[in-house]
N, C-alpha and C. Protein backbone atom coordinates (compact mmCIF):
# COMPACT_ATOMS: atom_id res chain seq x y z
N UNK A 1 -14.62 14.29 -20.07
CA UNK A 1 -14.40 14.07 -18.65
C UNK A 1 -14.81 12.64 -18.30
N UNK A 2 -13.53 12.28 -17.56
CA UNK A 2 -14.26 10.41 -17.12
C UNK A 2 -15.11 10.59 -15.90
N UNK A 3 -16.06 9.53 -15.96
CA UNK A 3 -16.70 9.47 -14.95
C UNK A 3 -16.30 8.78 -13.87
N UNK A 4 -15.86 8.33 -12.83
CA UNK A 4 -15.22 7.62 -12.00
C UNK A 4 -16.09 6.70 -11.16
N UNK A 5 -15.91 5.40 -11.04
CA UNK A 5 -17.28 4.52 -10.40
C UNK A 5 -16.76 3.98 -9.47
N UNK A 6 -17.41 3.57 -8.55
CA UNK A 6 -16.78 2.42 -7.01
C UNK A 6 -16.50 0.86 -7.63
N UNK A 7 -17.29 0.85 -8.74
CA UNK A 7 -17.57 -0.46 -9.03
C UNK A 7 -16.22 -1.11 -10.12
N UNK A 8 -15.33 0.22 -10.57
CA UNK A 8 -14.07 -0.25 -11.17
C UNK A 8 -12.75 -0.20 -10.26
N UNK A 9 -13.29 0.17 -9.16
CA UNK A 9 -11.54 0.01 -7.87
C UNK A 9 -11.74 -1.06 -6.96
N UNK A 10 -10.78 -1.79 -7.13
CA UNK A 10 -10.38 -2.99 -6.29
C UNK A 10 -9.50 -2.82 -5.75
N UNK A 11 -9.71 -3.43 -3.89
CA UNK A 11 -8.89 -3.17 -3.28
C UNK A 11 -7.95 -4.88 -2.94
N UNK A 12 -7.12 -5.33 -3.15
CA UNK A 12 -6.62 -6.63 -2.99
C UNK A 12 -5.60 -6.48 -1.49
N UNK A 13 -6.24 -7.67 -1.27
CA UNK A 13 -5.14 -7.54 0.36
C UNK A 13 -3.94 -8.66 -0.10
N UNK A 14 -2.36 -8.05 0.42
CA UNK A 14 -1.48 -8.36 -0.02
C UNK A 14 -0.75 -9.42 1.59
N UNK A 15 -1.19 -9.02 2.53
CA UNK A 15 -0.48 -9.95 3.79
C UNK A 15 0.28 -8.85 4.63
N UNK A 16 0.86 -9.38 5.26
CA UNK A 16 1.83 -8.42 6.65
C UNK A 16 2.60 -8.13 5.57
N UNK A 17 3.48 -7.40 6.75
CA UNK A 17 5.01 -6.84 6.00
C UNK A 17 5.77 -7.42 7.27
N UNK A 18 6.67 -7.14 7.16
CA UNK A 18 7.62 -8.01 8.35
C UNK A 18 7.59 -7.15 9.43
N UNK A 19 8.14 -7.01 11.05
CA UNK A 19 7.92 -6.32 11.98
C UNK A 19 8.93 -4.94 11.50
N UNK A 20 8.21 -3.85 11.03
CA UNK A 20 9.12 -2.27 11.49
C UNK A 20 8.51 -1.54 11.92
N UNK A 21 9.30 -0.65 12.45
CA UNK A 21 9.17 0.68 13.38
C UNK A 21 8.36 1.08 12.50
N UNK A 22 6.64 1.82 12.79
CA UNK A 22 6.23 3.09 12.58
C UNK A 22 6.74 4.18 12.44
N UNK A 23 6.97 4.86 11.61
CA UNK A 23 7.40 6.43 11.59
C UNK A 23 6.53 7.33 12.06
N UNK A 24 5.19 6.87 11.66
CA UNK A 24 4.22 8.00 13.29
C UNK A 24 4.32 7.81 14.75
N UNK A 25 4.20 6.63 15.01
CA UNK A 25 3.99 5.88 16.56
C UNK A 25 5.29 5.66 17.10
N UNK A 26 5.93 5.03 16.36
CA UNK A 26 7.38 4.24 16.88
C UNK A 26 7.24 3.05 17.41
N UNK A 27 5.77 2.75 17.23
CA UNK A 27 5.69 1.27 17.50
C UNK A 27 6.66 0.10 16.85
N UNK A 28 6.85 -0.62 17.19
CA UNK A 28 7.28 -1.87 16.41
C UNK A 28 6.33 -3.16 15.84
N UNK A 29 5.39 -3.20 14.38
CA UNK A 29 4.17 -4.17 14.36
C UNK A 29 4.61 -4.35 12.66
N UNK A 30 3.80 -5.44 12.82
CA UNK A 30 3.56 -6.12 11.57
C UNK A 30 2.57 -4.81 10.41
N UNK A 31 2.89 -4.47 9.73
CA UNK A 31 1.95 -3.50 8.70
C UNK A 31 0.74 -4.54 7.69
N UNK A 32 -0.28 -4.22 7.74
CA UNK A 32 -0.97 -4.74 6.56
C UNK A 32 -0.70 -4.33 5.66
N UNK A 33 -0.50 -4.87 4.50
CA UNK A 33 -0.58 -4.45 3.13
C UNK A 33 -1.51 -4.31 2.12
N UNK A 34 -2.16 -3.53 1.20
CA UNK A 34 -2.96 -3.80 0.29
C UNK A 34 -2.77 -3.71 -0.99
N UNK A 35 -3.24 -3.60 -2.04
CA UNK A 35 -3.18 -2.88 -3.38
C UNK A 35 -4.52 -2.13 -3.84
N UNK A 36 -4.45 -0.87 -4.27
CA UNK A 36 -6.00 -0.30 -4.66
C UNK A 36 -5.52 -0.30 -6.16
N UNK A 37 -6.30 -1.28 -7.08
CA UNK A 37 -6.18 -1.22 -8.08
C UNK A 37 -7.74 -0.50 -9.16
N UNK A 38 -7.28 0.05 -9.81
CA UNK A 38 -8.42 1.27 -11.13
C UNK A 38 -8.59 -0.12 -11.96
N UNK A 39 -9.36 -0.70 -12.15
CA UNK A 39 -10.32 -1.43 -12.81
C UNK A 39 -10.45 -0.55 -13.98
N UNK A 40 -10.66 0.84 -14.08
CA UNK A 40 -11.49 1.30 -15.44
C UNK A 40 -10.51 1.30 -17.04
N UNK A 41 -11.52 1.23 -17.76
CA UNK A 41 -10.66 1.35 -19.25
C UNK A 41 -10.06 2.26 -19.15
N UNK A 42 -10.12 3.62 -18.83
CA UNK A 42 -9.16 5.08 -18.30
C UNK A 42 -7.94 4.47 -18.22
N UNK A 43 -8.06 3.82 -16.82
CA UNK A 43 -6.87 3.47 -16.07
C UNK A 43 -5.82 2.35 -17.17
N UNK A 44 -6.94 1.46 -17.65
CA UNK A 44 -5.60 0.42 -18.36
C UNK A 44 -5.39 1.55 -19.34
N UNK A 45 -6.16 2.07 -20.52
CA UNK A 45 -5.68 2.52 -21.40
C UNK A 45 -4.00 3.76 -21.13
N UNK A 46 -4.53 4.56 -19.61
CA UNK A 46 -2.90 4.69 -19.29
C UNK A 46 -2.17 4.40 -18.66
N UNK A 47 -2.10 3.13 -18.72
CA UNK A 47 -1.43 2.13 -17.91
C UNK A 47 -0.61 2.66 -16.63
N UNK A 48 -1.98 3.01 -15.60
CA UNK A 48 -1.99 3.51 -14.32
C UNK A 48 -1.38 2.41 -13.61
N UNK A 49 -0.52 2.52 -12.54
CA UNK A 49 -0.38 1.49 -12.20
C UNK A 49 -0.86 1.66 -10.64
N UNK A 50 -1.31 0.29 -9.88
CA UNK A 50 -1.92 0.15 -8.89
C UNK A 50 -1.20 0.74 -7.61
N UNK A 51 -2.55 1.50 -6.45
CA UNK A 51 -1.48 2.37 -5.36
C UNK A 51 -1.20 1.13 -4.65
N UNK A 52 0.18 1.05 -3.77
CA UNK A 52 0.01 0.15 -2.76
C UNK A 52 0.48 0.78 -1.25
N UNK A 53 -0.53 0.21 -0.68
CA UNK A 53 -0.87 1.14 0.92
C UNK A 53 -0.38 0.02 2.14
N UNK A 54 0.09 0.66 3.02
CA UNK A 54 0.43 -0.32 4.51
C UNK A 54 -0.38 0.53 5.35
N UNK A 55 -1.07 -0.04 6.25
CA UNK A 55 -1.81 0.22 7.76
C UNK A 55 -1.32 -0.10 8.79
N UNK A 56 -0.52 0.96 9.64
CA UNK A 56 -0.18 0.78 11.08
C UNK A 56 -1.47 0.79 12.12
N UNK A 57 -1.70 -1.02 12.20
CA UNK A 57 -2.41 -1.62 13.22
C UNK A 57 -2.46 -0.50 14.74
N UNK A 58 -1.15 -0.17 14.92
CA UNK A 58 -1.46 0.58 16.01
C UNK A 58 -1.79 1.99 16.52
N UNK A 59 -1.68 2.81 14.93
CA UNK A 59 -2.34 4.31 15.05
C UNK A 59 -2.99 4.19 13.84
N UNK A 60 -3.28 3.38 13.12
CA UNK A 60 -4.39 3.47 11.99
C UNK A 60 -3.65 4.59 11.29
N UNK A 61 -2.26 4.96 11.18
CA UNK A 61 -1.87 5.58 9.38
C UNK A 61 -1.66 4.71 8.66
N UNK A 62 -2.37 5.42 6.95
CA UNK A 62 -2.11 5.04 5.79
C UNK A 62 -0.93 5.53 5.57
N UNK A 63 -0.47 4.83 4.59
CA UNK A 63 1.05 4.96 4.22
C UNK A 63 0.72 4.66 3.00
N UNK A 64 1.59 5.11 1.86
CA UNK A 64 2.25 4.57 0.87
C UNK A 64 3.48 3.73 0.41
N UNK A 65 3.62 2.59 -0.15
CA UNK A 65 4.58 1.79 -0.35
C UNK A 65 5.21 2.10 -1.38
N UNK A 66 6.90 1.67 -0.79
CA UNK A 66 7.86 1.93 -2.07
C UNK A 66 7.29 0.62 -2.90
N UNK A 67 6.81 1.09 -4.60
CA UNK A 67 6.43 -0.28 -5.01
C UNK A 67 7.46 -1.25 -5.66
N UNK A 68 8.73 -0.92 -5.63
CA UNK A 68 9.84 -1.98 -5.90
C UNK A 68 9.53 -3.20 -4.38
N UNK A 69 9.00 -3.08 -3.15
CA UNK A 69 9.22 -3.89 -2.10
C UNK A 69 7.99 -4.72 -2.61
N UNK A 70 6.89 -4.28 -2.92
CA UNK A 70 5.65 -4.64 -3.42
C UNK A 70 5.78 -5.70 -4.67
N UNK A 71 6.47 -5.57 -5.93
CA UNK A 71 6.92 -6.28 -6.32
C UNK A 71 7.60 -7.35 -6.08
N UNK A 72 8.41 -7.24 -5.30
CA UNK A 72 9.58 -8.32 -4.59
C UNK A 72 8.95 -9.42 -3.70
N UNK A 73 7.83 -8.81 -2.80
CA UNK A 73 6.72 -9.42 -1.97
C UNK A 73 5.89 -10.40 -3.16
N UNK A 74 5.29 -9.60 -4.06
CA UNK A 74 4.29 -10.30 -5.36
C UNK A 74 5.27 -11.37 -6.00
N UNK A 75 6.98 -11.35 -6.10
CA UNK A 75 7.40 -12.49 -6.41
C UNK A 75 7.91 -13.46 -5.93
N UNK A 76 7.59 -13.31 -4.97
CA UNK A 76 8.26 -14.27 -3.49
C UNK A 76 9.53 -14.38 -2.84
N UNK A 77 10.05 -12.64 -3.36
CA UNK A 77 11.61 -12.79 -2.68
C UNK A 77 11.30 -12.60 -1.15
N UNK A 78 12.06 -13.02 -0.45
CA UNK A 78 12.57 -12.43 0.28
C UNK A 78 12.63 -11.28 1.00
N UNK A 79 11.99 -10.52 1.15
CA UNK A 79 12.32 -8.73 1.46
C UNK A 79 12.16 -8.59 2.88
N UNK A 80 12.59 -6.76 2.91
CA UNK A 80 12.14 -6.59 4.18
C UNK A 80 11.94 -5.00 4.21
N UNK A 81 10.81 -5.07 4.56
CA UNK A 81 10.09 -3.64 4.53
C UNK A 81 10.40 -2.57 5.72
N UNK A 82 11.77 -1.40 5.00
CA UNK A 82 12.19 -0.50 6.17
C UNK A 82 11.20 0.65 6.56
N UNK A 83 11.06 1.71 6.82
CA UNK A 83 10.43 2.71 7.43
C UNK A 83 10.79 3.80 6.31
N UNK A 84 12.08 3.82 5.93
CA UNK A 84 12.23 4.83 4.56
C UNK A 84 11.31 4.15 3.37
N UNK A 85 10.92 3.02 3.61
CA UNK A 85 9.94 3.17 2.11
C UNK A 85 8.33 3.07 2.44
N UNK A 86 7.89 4.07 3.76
CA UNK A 86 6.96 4.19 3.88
C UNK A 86 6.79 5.54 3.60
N UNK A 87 5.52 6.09 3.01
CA UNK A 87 5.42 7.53 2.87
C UNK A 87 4.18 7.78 3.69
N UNK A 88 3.80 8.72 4.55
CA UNK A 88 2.38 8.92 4.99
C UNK A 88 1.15 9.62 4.17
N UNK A 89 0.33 8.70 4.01
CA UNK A 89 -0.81 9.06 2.98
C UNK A 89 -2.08 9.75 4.09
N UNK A 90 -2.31 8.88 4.91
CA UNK A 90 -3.16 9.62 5.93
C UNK A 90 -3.32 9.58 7.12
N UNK A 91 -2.85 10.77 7.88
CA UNK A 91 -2.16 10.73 9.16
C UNK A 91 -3.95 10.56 10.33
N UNK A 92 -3.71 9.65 10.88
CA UNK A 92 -5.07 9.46 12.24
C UNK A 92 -5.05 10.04 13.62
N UNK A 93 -4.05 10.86 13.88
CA UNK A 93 -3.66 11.51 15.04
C UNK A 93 -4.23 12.58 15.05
């Protein structure tokens, strides 16, 4: 059994996402982005790959990111982050 530590998860802040609609609120705002990346030998050895989360500034849900947009962002295309590639991870209502 692995032991799991605070001291192997990193959380990296990734920047806005461009202005979309909330799917909880219906607001219209900029999303923060992050990455929670597993630091532990566990994690590389199965080449876990990192969650990536958006925060609606204006009702505080976590979301999950489609990570093809996440990529595209990490290589400097261009993108634009719709509302179908948000998933709700944790609803604040």
């Amino acid at each position: 059994m692995a032991i799991k530590s605070s001291e192997n998860l990193k959380i990296n802040e990734l920047g806005d996402s461009n202005v979309v609609i909330c799917p909880v609120c219906g607001k219209a705002t900029e999303m923060r982005l992050f990455e929670n990346v597993d630091g532990s030998m566990v994690a590389h050895l199965l080449k876990k790959a990192p969650q990536n989360i958006a925060v609606c500034p204006k009702c505080a849900t976590v979301f999950t990111v489609n990570p093809h947009y996440i990529e595209e962002k990490k290589n400097g295309t261009v993108c634009t982050l719709e509302p179908q590639d948000l998933t709700v991870l944790v609803k604040n209502r």
